[in-house]
C-alpha atoms as a PDB file:
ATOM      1  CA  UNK A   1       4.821  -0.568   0.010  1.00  0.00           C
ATOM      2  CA  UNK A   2       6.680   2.452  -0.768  1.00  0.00           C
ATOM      3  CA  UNK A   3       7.523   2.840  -3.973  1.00  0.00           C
ATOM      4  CA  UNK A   4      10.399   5.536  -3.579  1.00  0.00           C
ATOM      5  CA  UNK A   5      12.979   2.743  -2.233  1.00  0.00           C
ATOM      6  CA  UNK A   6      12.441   0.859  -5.727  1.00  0.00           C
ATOM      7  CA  UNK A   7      12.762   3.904  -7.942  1.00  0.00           C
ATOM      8  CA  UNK A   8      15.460   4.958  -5.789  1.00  0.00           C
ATOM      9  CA  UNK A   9      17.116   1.715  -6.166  1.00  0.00           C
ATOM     10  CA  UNK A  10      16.488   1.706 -10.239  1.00  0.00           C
ATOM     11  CA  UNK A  11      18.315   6.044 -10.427  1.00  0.00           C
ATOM     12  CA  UNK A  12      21.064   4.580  -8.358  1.00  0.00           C
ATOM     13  CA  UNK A  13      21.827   1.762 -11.009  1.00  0.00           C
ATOM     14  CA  UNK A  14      21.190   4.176 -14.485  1.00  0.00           C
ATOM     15  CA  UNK A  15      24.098   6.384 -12.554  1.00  0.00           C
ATOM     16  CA  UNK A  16      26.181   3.656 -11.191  1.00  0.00           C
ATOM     17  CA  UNK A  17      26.095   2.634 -15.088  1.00  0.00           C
ATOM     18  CA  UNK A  18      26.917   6.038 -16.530  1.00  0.00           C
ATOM     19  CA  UNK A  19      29.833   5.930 -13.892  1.00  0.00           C
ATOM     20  CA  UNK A  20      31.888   4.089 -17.057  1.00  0.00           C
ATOM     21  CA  UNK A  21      31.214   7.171 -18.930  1.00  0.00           C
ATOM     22  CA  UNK A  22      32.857  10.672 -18.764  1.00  0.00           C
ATOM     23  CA  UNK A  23      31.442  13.733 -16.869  1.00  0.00           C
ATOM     24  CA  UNK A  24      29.080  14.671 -19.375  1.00  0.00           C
ATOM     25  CA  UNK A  25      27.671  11.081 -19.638  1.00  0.00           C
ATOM     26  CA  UNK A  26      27.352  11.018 -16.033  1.00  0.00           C
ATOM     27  CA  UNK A  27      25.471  14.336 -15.610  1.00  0.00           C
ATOM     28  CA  UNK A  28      22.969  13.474 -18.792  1.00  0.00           C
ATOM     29  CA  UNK A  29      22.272  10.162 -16.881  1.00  0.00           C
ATOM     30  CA  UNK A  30      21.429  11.920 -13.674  1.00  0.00           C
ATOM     31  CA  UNK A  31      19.180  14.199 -15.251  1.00  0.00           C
ATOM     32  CA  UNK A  32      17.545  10.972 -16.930  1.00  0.00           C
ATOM     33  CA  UNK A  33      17.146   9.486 -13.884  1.00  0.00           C
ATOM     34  CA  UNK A  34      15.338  12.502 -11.831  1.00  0.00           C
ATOM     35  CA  UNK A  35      12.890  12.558 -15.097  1.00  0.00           C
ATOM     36  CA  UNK A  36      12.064   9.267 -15.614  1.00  0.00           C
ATOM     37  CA  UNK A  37      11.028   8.785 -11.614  1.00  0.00           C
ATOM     38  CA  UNK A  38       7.576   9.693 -11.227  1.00  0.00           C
ATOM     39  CA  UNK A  39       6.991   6.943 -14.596  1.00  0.00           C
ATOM     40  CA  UNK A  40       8.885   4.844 -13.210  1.00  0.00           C
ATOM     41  CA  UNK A  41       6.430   4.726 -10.281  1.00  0.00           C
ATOM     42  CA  UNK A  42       3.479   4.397 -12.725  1.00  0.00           C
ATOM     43  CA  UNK A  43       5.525   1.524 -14.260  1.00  0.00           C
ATOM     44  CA  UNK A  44       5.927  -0.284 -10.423  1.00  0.00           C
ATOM     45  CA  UNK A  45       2.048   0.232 -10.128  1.00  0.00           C
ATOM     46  CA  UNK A  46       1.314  -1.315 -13.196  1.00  0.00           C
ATOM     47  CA  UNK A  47       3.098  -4.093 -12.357  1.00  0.00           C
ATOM     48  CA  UNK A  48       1.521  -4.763  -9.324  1.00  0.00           C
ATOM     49  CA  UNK A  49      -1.660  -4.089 -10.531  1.00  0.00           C
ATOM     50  CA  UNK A  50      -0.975  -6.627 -12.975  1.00  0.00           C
ATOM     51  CA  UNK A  51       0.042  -9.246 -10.401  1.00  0.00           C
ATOM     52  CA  UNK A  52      -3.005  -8.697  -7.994  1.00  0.00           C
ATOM     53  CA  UNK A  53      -5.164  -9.396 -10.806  1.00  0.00           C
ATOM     54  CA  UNK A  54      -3.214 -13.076 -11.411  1.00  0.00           C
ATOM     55  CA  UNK A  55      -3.578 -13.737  -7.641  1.00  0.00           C
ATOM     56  CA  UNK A  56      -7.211 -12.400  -8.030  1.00  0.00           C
ATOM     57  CA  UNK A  57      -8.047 -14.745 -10.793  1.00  0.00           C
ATOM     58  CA  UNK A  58      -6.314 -17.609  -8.565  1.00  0.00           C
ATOM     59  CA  UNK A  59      -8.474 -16.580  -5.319  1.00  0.00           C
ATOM     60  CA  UNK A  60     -12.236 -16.959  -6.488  1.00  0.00           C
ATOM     61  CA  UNK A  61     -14.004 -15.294  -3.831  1.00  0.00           C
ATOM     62  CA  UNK A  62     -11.860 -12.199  -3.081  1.00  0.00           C
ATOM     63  CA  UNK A  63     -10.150  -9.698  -5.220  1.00  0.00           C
ATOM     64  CA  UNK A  64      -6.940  -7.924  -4.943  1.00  0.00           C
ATOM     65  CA  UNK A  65      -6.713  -4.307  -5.401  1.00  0.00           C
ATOM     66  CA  UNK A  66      -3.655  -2.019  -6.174  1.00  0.00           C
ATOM     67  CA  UNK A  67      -3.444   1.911  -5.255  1.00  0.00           C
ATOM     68  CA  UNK A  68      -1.481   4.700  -5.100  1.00  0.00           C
ATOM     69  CA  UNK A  69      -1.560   7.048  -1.901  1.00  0.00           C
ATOM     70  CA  UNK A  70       1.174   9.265  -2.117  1.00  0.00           C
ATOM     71  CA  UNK A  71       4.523   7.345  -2.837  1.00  0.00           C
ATOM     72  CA  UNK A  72       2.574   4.431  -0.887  1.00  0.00           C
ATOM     73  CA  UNK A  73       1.616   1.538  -3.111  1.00  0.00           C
ATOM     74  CA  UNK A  74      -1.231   0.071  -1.114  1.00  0.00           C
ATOM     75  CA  UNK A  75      -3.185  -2.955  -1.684  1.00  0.00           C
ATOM     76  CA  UNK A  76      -6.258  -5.003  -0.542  1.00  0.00           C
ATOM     77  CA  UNK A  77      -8.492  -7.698  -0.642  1.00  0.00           C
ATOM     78  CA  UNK A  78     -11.919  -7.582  -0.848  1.00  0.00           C
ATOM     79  CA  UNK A  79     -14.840 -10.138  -0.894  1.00  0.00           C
ATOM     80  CA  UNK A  80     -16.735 -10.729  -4.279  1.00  0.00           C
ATOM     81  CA  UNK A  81     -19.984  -9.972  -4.112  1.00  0.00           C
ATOM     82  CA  UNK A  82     -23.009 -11.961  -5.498  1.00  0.00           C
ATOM     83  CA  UNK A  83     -23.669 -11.184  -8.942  1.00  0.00           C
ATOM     84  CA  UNK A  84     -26.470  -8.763  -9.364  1.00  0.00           C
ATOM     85  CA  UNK A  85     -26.082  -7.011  -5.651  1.00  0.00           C
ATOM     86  CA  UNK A  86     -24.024  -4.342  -5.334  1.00  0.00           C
ATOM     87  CA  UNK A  87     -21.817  -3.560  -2.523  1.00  0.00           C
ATOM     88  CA  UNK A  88     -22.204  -0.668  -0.569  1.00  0.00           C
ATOM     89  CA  UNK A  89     -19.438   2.482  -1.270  1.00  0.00           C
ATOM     90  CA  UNK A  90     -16.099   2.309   0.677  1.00  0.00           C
ATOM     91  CA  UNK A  91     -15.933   5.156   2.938  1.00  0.00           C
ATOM     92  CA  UNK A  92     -13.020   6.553   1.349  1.00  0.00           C
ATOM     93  CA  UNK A  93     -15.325   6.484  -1.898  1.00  0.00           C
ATOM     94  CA  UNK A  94     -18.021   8.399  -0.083  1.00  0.00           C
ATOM     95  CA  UNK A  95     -17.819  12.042  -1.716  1.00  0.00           C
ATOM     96  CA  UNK A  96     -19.831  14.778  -1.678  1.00  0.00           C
ATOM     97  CA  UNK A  97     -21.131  18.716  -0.127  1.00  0.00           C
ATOM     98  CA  UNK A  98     -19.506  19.960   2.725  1.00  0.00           C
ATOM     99  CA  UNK A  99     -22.392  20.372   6.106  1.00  0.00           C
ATOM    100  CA  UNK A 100     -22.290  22.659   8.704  1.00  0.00           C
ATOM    101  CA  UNK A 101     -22.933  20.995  11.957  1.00  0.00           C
ATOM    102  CA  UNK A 102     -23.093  22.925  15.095  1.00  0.00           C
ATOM    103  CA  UNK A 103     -21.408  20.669  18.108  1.00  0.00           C
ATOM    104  CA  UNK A 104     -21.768  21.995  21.946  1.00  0.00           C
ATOM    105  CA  UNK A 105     -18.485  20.256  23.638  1.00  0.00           C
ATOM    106  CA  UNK A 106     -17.915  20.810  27.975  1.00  0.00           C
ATOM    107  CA  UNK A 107     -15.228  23.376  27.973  1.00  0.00           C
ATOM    108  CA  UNK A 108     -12.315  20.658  29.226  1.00  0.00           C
ATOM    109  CA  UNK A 109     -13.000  18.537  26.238  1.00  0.00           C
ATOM    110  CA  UNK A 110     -13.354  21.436  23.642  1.00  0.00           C
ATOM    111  CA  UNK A 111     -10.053  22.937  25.173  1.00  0.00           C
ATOM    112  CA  UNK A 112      -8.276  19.213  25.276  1.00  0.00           C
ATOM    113  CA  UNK A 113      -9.331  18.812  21.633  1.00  0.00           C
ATOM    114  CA  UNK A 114      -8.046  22.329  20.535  1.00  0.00           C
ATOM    115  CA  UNK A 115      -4.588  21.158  21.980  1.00  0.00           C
ATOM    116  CA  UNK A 116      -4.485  17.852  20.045  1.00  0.00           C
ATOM    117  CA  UNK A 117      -5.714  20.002  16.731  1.00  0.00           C
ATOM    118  CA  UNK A 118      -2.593  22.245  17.883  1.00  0.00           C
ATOM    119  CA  UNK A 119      -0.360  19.889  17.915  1.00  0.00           C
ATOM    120  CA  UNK A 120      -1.154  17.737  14.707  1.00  0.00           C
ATOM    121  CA  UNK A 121      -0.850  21.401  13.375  1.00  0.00           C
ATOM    122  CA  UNK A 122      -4.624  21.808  12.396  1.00  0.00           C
ATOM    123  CA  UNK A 123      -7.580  23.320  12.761  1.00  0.00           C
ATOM    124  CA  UNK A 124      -9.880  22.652  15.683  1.00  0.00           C
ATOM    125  CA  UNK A 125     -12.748  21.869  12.524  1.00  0.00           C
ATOM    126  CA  UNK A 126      -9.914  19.730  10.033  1.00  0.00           C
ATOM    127  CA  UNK A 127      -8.821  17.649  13.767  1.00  0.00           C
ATOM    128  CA  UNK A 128     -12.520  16.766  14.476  1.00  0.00           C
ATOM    129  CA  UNK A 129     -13.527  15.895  10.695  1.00  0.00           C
ATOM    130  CA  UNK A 130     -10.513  13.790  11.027  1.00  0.00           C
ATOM    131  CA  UNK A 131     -11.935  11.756  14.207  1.00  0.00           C
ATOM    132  CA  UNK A 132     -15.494  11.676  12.839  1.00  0.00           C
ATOM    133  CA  UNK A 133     -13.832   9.876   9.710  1.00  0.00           C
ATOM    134  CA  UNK A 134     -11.805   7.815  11.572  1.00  0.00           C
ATOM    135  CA  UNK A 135     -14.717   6.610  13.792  1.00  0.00           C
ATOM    136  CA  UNK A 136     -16.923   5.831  10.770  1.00  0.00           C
ATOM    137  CA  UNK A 137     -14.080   4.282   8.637  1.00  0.00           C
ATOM    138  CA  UNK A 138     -13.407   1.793  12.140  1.00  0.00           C
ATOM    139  CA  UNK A 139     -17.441   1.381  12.312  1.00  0.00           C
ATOM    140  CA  UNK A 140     -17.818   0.644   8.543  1.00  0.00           C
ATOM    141  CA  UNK A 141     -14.904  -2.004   8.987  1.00  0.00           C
ATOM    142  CA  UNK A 142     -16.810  -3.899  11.751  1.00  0.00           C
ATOM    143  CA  UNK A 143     -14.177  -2.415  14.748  1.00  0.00           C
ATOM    144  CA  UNK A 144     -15.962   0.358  16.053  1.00  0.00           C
ATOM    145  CA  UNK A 145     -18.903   0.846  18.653  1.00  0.00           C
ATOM    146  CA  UNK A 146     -22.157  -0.499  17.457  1.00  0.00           C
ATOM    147  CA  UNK A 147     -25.140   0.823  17.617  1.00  0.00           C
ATOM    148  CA  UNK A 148     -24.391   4.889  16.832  1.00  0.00           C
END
């Protein structure tokens, strides 16, 4: 859900409302309005943060979570876990050093995956940490190849 439609939506009715007022009014609520944005977001998140735990508490099993990516509210729902085991990091929790790893690639496949890099306006090295990710997030997640 992006959030920047709703705080949008609440600096378009502070000004609309300082509209009654004179110039000065008007101007002092604009200002308000660009300042008070980036709480208002925190405000939005809250809320819904507040409202996945209700549905949580209403779904047993599974839990709702609430974060911010961005402007991007994003939630999900995840499986409760026994009590006592211990579920396994997300991959997105994963953290950690950076490895070198040396990778021979045929020359056609290097040079087709320099283009793509190119074009996504990256690095040959950012463009492939980006697929290895992907392919591990889609493997974690149960939708990827088995076995690698």
């Amino acid at each position: 859900m992006d959030l920047n439609a709703h705080t949008a939506r609440l600096r378009e009715e502070l000004i609309a409302a300082a509209a009654l007022g004179d110039e000065k009014t008007q101007a002092t609520a604009a200002a308000l309005a660009a300042a008070v944005e980036s709480s208002s977001r925190l405000v939005l998140l809250s809320a819904l943060s507040e409202l996945a735990a209700e549905i949580s508490t209403e779904l047993g099993d599974r839990t709702v979570h609430v974060r911010l990516e961005g402007t991007e509210a994003v939630a999900d729902v995840r499986k409760n876990t026994p009590s006592g085991s211990e579920e396994p990091p997300t991959f997105e929790e994963m953290t950690g050093d950076i490895s070198r790893v040396t990778l021979r690639l045929v020359e056609q496949l290097k040079s087709k995956a320099e283009e793509a890099a190119a074009q996504n306006g990256q690095s040959l090295n950012s463009w492939l940490s980006g697929a290895v990710t992907g392919a591990l997030r889609d493997q974690m997640r149960g939708q990827g190849p088995k076995g690698w």
